[in-house]
Each structure stands twice: as C-alpha cells, then as structure tokens.
PDB file of N, CA and C in Angstrom:
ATOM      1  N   UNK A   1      44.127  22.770   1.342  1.00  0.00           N
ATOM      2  CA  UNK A   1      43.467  21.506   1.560  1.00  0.00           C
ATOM      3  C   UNK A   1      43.475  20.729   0.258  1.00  0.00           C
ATOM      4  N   UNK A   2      43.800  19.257   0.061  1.00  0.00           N
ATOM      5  CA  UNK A   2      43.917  18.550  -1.288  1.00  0.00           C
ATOM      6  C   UNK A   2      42.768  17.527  -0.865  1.00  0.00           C
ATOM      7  N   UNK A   3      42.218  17.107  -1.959  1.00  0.00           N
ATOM      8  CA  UNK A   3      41.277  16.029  -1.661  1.00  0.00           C
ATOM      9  C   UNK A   3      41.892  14.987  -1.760  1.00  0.00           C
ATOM     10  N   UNK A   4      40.884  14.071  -0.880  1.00  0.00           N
ATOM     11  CA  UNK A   4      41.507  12.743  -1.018  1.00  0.00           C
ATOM     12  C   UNK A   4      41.343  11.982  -1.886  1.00  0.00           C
ATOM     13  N   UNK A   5      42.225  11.263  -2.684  1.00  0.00           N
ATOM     14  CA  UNK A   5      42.503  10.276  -3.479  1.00  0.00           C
ATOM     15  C   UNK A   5      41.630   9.269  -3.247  1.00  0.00           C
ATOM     16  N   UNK A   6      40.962   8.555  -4.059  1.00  0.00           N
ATOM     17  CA  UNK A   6      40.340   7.457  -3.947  1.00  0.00           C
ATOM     18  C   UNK A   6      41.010   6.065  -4.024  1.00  0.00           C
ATOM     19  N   UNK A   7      41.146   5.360  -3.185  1.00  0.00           N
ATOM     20  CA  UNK A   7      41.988   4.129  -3.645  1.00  0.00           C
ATOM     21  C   UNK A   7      41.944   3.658  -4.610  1.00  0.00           C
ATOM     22  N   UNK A   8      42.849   2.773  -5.220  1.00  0.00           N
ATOM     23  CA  UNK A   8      42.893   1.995  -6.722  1.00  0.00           C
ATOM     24  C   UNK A   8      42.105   0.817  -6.630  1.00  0.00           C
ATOM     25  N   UNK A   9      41.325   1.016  -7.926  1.00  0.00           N
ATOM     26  CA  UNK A   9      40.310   0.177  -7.951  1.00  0.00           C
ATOM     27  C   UNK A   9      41.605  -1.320  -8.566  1.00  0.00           C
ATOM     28  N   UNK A  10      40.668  -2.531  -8.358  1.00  0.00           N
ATOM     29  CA  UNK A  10      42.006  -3.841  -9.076  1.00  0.00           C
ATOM     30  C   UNK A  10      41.937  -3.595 -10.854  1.00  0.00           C
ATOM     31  N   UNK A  11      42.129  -4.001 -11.479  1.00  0.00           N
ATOM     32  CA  UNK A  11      42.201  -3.957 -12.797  1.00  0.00           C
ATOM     33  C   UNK A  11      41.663  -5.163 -13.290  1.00  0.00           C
ATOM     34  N   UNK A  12      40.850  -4.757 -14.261  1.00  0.00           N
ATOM     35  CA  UNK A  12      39.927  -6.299 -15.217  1.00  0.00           C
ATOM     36  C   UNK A  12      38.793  -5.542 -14.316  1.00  0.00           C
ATOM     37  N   UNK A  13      38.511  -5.018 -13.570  1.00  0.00           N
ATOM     38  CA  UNK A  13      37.031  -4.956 -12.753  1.00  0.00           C
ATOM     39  C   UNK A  13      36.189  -4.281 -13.197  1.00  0.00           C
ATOM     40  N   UNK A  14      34.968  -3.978 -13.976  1.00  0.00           N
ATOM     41  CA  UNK A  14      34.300  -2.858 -14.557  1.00  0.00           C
ATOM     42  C   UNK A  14      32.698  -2.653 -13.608  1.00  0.00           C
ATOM     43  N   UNK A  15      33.046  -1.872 -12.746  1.00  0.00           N
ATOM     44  CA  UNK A  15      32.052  -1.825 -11.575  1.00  0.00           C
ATOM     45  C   UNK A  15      30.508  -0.918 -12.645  1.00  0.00           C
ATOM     46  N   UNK A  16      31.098  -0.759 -13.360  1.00  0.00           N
ATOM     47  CA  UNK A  16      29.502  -0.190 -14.444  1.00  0.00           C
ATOM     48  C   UNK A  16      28.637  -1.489 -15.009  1.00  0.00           C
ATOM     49  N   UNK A  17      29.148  -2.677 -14.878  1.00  0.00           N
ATOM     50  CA  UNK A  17      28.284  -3.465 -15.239  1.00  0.00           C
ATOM     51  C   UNK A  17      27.061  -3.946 -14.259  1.00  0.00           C
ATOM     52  N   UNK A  18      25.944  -4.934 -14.751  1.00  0.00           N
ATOM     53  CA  UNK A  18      25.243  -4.990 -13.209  1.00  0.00           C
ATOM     54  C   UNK A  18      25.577  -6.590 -12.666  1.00  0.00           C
ATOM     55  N   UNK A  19      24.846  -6.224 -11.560  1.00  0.00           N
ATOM     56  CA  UNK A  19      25.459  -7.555 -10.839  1.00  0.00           C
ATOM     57  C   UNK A  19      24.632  -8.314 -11.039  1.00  0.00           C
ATOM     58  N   UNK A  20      25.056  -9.701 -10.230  1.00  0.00           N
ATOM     59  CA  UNK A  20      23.871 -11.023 -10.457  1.00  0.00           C
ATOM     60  C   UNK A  20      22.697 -10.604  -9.652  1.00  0.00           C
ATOM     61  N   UNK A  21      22.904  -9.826  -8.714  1.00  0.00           N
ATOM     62  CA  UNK A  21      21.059  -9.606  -7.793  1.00  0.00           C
ATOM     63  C   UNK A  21      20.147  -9.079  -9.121  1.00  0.00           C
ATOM     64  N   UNK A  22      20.878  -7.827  -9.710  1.00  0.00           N
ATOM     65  CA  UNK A  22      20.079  -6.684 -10.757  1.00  0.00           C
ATOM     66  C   UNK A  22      20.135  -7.534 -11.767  1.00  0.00           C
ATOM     67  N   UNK A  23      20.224  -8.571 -12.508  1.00  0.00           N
ATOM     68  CA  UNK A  23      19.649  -9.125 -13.664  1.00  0.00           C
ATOM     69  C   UNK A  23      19.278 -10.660 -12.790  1.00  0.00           C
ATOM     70  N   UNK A  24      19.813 -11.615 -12.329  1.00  0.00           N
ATOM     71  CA  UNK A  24      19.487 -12.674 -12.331  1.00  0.00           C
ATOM     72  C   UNK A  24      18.112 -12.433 -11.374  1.00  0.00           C
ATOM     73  N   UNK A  25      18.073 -12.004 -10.601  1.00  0.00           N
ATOM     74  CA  UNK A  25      17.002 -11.287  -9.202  1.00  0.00           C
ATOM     75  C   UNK A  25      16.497 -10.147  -9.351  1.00  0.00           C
ATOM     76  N   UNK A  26      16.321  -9.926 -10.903  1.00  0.00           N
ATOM     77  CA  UNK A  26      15.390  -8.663 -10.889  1.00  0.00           C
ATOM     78  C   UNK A  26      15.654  -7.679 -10.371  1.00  0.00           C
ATOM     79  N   UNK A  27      16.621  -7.590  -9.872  1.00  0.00           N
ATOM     80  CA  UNK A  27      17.350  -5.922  -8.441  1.00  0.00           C
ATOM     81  C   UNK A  27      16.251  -6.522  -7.271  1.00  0.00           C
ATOM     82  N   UNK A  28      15.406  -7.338  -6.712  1.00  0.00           N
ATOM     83  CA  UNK A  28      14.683  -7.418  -5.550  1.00  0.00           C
ATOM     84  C   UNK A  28      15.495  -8.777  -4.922  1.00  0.00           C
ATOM     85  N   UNK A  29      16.776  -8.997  -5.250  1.00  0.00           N
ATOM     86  CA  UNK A  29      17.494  -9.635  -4.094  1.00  0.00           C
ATOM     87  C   UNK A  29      18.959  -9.841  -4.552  1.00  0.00           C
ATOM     88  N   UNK A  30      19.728 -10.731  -3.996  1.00  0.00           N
ATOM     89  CA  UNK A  30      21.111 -11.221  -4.390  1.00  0.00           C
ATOM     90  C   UNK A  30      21.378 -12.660  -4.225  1.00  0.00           C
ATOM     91  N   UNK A  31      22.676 -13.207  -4.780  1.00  0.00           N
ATOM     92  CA  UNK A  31      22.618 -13.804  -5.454  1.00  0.00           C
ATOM     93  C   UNK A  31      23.820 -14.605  -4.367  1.00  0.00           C
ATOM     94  N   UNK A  32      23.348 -16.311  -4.138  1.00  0.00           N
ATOM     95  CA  UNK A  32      23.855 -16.519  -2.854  1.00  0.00           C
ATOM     96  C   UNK A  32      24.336 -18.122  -3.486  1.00  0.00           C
ATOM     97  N   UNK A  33      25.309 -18.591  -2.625  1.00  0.00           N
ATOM     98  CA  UNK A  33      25.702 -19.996  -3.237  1.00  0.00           C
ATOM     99  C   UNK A  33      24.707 -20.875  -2.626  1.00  0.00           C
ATOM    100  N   UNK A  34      23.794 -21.689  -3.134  1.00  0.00           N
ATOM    101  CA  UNK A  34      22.823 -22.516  -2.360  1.00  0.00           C
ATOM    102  C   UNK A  34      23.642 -23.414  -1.193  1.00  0.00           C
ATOM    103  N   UNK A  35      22.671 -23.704  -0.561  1.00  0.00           N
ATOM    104  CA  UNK A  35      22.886 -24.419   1.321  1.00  0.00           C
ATOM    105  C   UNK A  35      23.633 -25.306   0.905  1.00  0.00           C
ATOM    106  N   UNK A  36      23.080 -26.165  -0.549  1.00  0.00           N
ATOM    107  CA  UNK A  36      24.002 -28.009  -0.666  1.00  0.00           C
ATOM    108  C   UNK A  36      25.401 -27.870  -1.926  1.00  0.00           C
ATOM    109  N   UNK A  37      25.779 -26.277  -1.482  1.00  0.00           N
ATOM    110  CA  UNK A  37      26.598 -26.521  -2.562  1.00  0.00           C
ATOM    111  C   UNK A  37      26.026 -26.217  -3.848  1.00  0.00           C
ATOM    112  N   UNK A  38      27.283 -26.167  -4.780  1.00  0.00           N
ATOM    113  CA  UNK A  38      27.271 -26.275  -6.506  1.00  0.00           C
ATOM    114  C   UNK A  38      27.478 -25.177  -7.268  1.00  0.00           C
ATOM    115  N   UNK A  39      27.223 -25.019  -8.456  1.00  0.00           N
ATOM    116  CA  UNK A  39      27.845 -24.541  -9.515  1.00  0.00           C
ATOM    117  C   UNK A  39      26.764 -23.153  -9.561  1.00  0.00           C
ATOM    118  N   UNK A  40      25.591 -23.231  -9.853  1.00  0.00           N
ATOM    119  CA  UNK A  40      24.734 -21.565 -10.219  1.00  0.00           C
ATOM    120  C   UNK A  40      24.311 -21.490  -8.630  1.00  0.00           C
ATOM    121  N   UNK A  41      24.411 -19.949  -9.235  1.00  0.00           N
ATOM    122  CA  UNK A  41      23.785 -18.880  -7.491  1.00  0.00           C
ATOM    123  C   UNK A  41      22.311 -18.862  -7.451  1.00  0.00           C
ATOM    124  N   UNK A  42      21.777 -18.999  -6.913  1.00  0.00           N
ATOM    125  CA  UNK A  42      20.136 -18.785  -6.516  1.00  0.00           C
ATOM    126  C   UNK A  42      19.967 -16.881  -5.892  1.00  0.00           C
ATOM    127  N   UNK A  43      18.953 -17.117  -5.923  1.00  0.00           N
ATOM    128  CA  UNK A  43      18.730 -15.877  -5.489  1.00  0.00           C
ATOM    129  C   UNK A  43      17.783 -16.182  -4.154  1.00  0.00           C
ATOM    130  N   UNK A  44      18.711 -14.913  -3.549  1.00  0.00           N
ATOM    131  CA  UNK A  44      17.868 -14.601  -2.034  1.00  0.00           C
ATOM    132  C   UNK A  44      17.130 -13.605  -1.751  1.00  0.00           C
ATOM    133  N   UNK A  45      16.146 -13.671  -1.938  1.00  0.00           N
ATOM    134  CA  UNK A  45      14.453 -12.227  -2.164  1.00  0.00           C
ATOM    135  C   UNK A  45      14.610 -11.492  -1.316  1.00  0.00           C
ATOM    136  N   UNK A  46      14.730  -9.862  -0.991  1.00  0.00           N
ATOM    137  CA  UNK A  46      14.470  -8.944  -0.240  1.00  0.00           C
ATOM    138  C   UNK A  46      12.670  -9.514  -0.194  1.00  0.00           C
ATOM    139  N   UNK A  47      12.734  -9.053   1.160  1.00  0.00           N
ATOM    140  CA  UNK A  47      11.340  -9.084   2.459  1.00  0.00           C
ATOM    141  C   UNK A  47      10.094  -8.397   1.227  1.00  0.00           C
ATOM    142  N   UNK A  48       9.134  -9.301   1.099  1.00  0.00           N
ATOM    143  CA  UNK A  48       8.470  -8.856   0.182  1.00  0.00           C
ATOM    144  C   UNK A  48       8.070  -9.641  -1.282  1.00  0.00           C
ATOM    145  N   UNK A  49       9.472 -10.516  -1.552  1.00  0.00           N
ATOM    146  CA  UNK A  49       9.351 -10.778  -3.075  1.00  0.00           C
ATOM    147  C   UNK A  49       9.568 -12.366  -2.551  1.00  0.00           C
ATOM    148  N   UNK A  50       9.310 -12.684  -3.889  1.00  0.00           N
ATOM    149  CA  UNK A  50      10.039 -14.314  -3.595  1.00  0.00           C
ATOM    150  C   UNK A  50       9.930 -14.794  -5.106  1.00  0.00           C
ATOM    151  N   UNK A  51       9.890 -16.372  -5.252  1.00  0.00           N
ATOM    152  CA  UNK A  51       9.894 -16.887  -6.611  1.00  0.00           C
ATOM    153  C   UNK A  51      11.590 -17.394  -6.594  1.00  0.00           C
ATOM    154  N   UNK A  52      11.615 -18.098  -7.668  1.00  0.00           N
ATOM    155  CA  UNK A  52      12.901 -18.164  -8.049  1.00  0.00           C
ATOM    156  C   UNK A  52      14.235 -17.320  -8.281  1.00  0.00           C
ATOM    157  N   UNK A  53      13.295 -16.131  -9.318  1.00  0.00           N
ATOM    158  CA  UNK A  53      14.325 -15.172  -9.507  1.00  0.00           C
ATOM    159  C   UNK A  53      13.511 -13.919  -8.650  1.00  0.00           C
ATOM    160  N   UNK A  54      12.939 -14.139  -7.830  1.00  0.00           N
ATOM    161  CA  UNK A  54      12.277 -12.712  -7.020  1.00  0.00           C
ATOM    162  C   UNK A  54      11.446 -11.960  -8.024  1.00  0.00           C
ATOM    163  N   UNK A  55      10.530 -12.812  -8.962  1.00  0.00           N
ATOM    164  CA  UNK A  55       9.726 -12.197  -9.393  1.00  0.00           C
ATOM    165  C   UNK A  55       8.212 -11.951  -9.481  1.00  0.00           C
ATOM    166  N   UNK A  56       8.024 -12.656  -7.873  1.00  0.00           N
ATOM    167  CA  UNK A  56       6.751 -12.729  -7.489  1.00  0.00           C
ATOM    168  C   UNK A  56       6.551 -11.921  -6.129  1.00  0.00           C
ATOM    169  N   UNK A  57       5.530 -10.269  -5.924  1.00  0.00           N
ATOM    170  CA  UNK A  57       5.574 -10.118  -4.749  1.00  0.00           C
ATOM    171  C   UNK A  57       4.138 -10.718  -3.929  1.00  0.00           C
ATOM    172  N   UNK A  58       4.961 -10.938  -2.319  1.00  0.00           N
ATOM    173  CA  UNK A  58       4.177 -11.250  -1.496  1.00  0.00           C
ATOM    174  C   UNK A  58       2.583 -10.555  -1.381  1.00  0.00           C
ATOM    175  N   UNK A  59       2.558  -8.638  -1.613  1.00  0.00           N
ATOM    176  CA  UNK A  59       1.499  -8.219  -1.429  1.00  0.00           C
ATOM    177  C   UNK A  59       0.656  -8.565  -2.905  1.00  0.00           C
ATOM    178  N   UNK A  60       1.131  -8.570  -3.512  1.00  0.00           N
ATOM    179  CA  UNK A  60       0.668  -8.902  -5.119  1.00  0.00           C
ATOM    180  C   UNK A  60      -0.510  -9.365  -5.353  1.00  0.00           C
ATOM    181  N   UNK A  61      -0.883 -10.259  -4.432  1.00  0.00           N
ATOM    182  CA  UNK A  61      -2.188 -11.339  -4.178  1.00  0.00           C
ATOM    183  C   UNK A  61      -3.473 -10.256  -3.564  1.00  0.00           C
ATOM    184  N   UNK A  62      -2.356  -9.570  -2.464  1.00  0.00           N
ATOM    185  CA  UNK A  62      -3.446  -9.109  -1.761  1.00  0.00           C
ATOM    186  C   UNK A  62      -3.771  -7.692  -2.448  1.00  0.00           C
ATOM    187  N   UNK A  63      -3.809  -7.166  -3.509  1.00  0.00           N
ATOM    188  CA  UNK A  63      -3.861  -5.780  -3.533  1.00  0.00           C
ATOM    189  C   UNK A  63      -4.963  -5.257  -3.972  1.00  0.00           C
ATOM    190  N   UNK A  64      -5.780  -6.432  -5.262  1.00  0.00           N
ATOM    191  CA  UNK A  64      -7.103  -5.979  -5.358  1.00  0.00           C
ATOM    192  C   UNK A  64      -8.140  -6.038  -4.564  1.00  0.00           C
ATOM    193  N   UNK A  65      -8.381  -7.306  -3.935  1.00  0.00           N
ATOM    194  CA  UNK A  65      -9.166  -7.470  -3.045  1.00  0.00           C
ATOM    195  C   UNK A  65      -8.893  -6.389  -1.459  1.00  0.00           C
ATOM    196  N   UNK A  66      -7.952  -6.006  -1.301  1.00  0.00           N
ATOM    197  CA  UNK A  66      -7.870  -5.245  -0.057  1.00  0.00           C
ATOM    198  C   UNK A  66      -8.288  -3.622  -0.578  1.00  0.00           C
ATOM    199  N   UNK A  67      -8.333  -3.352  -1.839  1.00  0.00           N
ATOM    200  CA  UNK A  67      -8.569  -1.830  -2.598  1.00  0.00           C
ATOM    201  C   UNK A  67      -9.749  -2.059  -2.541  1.00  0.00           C
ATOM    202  N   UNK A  68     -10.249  -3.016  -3.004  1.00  0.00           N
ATOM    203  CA  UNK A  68     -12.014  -3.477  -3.328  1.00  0.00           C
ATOM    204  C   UNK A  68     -12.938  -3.066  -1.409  1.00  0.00           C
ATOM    205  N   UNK A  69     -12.732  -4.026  -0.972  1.00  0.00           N
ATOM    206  CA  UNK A  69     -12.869  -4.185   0.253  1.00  0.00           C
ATOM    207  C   UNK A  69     -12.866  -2.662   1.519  1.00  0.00           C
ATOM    208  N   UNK A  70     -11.582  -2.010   1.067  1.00  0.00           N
ATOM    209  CA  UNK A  70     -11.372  -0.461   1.613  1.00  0.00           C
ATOM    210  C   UNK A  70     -12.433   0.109   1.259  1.00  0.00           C
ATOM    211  N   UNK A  71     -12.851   0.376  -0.357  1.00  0.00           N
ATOM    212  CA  UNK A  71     -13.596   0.890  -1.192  1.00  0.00           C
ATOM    213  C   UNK A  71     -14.847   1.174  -0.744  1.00  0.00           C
ATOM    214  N   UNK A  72     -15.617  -0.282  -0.500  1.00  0.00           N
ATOM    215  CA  UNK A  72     -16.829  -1.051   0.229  1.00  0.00           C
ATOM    216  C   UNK A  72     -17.061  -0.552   1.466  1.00  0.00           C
ATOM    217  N   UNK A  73     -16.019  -0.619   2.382  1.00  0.00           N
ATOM    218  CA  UNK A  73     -16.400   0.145   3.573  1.00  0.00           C
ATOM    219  C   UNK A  73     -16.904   1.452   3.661  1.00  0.00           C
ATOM    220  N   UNK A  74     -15.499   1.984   3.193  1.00  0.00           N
ATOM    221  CA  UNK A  74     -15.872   3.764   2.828  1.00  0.00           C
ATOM    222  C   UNK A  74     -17.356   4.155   2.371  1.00  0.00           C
ATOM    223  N   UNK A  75     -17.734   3.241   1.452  1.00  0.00           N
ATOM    224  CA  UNK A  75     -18.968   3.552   0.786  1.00  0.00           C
ATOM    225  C   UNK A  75     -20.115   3.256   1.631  1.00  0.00           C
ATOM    226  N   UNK A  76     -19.806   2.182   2.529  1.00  0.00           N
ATOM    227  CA  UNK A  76     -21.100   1.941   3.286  1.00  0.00           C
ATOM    228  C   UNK A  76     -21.319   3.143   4.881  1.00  0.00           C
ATOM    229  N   UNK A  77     -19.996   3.221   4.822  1.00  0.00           N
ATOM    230  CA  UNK A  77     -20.036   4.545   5.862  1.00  0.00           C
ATOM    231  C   UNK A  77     -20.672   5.391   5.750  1.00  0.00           C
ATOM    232  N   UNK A  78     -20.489   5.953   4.482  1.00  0.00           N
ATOM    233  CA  UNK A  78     -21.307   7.260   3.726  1.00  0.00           C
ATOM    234  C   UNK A  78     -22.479   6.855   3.765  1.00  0.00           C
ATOM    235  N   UNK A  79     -23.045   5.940   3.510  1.00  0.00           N
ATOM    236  CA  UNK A  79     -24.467   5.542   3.385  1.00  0.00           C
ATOM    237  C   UNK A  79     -25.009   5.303   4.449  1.00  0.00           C
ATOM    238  N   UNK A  80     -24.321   4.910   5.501  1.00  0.00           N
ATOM    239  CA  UNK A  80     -24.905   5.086   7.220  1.00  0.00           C
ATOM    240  C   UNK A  80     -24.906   6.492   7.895  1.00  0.00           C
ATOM    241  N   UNK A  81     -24.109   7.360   7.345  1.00  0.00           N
ATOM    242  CA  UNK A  81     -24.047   8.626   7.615  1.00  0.00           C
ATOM    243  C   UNK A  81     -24.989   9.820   6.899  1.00  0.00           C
ATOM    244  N   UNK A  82     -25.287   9.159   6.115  1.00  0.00           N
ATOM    245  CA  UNK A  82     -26.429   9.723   4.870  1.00  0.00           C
ATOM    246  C   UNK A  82     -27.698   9.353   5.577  1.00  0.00           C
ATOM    247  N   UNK A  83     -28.135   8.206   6.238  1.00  0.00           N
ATOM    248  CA  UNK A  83     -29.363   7.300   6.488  1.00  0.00           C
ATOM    249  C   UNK A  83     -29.948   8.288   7.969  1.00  0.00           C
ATOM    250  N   UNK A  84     -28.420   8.549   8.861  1.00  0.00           N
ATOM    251  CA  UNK A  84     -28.968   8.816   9.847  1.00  0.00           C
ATOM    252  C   UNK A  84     -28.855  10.617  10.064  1.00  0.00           C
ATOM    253  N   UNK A  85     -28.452  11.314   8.725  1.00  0.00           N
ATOM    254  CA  UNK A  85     -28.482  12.688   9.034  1.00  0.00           C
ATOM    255  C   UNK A  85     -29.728  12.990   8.684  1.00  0.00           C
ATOM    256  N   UNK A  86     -30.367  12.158   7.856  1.00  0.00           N
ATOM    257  CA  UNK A  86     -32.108  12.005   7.002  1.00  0.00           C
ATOM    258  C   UNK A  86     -32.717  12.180   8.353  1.00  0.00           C
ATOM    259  N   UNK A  87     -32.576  10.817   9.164  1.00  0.00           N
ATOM    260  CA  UNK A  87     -33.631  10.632  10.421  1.00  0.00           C
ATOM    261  C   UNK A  87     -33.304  11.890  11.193  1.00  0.00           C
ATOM    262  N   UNK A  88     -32.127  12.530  11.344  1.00  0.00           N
ATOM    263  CA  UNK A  88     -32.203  13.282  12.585  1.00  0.00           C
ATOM    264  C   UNK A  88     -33.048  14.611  11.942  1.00  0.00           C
ATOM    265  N   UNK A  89     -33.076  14.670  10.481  1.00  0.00           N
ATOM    266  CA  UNK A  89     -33.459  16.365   9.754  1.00  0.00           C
ATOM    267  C   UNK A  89     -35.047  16.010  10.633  1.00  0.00           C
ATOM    268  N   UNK A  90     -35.516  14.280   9.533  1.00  0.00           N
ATOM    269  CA  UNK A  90     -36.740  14.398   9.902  1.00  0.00           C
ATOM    270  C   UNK A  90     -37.087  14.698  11.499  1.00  0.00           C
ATOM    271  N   UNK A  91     -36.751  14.520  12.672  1.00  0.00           N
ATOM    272  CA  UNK A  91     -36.701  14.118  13.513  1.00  0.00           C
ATOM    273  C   UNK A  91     -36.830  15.730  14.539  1.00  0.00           C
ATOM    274  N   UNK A  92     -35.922  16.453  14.156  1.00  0.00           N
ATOM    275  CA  UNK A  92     -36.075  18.106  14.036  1.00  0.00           C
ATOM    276  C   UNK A  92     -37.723  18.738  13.393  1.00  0.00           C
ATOM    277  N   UNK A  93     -37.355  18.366  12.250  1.00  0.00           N
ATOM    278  CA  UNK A  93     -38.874  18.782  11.354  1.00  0.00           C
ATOM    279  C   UNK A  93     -40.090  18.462  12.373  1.00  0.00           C
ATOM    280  N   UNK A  94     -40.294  17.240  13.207  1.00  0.00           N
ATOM    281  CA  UNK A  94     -41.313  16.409  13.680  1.00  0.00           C
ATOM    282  C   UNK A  94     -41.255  17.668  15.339  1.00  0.00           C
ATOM    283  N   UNK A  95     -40.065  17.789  15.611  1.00  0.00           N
ATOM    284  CA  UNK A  95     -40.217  18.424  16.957  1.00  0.00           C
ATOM    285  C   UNK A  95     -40.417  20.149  16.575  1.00  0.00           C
ATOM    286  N   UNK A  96     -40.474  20.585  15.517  1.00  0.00           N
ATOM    287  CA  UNK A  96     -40.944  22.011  15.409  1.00  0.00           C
ATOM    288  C   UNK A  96     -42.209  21.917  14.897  1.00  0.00           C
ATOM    289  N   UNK A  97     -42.958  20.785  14.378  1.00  0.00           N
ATOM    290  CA  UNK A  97     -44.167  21.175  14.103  1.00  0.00           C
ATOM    291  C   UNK A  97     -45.481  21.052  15.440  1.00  0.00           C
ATOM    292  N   UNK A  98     -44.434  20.075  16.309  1.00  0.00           N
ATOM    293  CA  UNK A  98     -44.816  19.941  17.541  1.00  0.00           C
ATOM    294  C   UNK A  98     -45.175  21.505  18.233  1.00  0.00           C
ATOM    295  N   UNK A  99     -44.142  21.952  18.506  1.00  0.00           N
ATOM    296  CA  UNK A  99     -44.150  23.017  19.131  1.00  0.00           C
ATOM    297  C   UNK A  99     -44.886  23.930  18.570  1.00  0.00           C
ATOM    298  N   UNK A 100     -44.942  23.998  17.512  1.00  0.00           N
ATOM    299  CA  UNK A 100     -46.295  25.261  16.496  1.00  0.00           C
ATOM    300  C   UNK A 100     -47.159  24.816  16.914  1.00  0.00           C
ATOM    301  N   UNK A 101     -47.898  23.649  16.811  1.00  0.00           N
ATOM    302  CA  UNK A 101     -49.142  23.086  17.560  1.00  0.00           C
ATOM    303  C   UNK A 101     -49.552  23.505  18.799  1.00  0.00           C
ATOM    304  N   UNK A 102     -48.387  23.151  19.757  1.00  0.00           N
ATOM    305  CA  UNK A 102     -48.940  23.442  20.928  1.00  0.00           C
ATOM    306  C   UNK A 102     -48.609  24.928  21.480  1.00  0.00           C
ATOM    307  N   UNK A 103     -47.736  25.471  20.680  1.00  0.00           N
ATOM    308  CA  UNK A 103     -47.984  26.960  21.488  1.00  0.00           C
ATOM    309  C   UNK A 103     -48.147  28.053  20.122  1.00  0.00           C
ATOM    310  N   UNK A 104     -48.458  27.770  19.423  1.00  0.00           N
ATOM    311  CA  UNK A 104     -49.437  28.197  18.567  1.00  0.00           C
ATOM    312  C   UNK A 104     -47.589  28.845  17.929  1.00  0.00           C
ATOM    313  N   UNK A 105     -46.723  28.988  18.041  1.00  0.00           N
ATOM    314  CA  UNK A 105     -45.327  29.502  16.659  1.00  0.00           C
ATOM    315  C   UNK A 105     -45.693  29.220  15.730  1.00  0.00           C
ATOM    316  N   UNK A 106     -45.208  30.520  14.713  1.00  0.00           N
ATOM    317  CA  UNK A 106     -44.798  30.210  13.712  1.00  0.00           C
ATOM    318  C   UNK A 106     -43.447  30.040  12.956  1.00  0.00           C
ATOM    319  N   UNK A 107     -43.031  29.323  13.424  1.00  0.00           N
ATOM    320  CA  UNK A 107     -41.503  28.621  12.599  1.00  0.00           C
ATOM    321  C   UNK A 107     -41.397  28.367  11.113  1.00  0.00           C
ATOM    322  N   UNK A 108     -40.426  29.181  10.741  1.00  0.00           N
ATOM    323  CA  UNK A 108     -39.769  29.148   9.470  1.00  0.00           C
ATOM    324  C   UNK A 108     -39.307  28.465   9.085  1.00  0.00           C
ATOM    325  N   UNK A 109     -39.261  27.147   8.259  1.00  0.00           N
ATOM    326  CA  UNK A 109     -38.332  26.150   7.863  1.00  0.00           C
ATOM    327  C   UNK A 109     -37.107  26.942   6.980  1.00  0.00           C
TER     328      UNK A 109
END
C-alpha cells in the first residue's frame, strides 16, 4: 500500500501565514468585499460578535448582570428554604408538646 500524494500546492503561496479573518477580524469572522463595491474587505462577524473588526461580543453586555441576577435568586431560594424548614421544626416542636400534655408522654427532643 503507498500513500497518497498530496497535490501540489501553486507556488508564491505560504499557507503558514494568517489570513484577513485572523488578524483583520480578530479570528471571530472573515473578510468579505463590501455590498457597494471597492478597494478594503470589511469583515463579516461569526453569530455572536460584531463591531467593525468583530471586536465586540453580543453576550458581553449581558454577562454581569445575568451572573448577578442568577446569584440573587439562588440566594433567595436558600433563604425561603431556610424560613420554612424553621416553621415546620417549630411546628413539630408545638405538636409534641401537645401530645405530652394531653396524654401525659414523655418525649425526647
């Protein structure tokens, strides 16, 4: 079995350099001839980025306030879950001292 040969690359071409997406577009898009024509490439943003050269992302805005906000919930959960395991202990406590009363137990806390 021989391996296959890779076709010939053209000559003058040095595919190790980077392209216009990876420097002009930051690597978050490529690099497109604008709609009206002309001379420099613009860049076209992968889903997510935008700006001129794709150096602004879309979630970017949203990331503290949605961490903050997650945060806040979580925390108030715990604290509603904290509020009402209190009432139910007390709530237990209230129905065994009941029952010692009226049928004279003695229950062990």
């Amino acid at each position: 079995m021989s391996t296959p040969v890779p076709p010939p690359r053209p000559r003058g071409i040095d595919y190790n350099l980077p392209t216009c997406g990876e420097t002009q577009c930051n690597g978050y898009g490529t690099c497109v001839i604008p709609p009206g024509g002309g001379g420099d490439l613009v860049c076209e943003c992968n889903l997510g980025y935008g700006g001129e050269f794709c150096e602004d992302t879309v979630n970017g805005a949203l990331s503290v306030p949605l961490t903050v906000s997650v945060i806040a919930v979580i925390i108030g959960l715990l604290i509603v879950a904290f509020i009402l395991a209190k009432l139910r202990q007390r709530q237990k406590r209230k129905q065994r001292q009941k029952l010692e009363t009226h049928h004279g137990y003695n229950i062990a806390l």
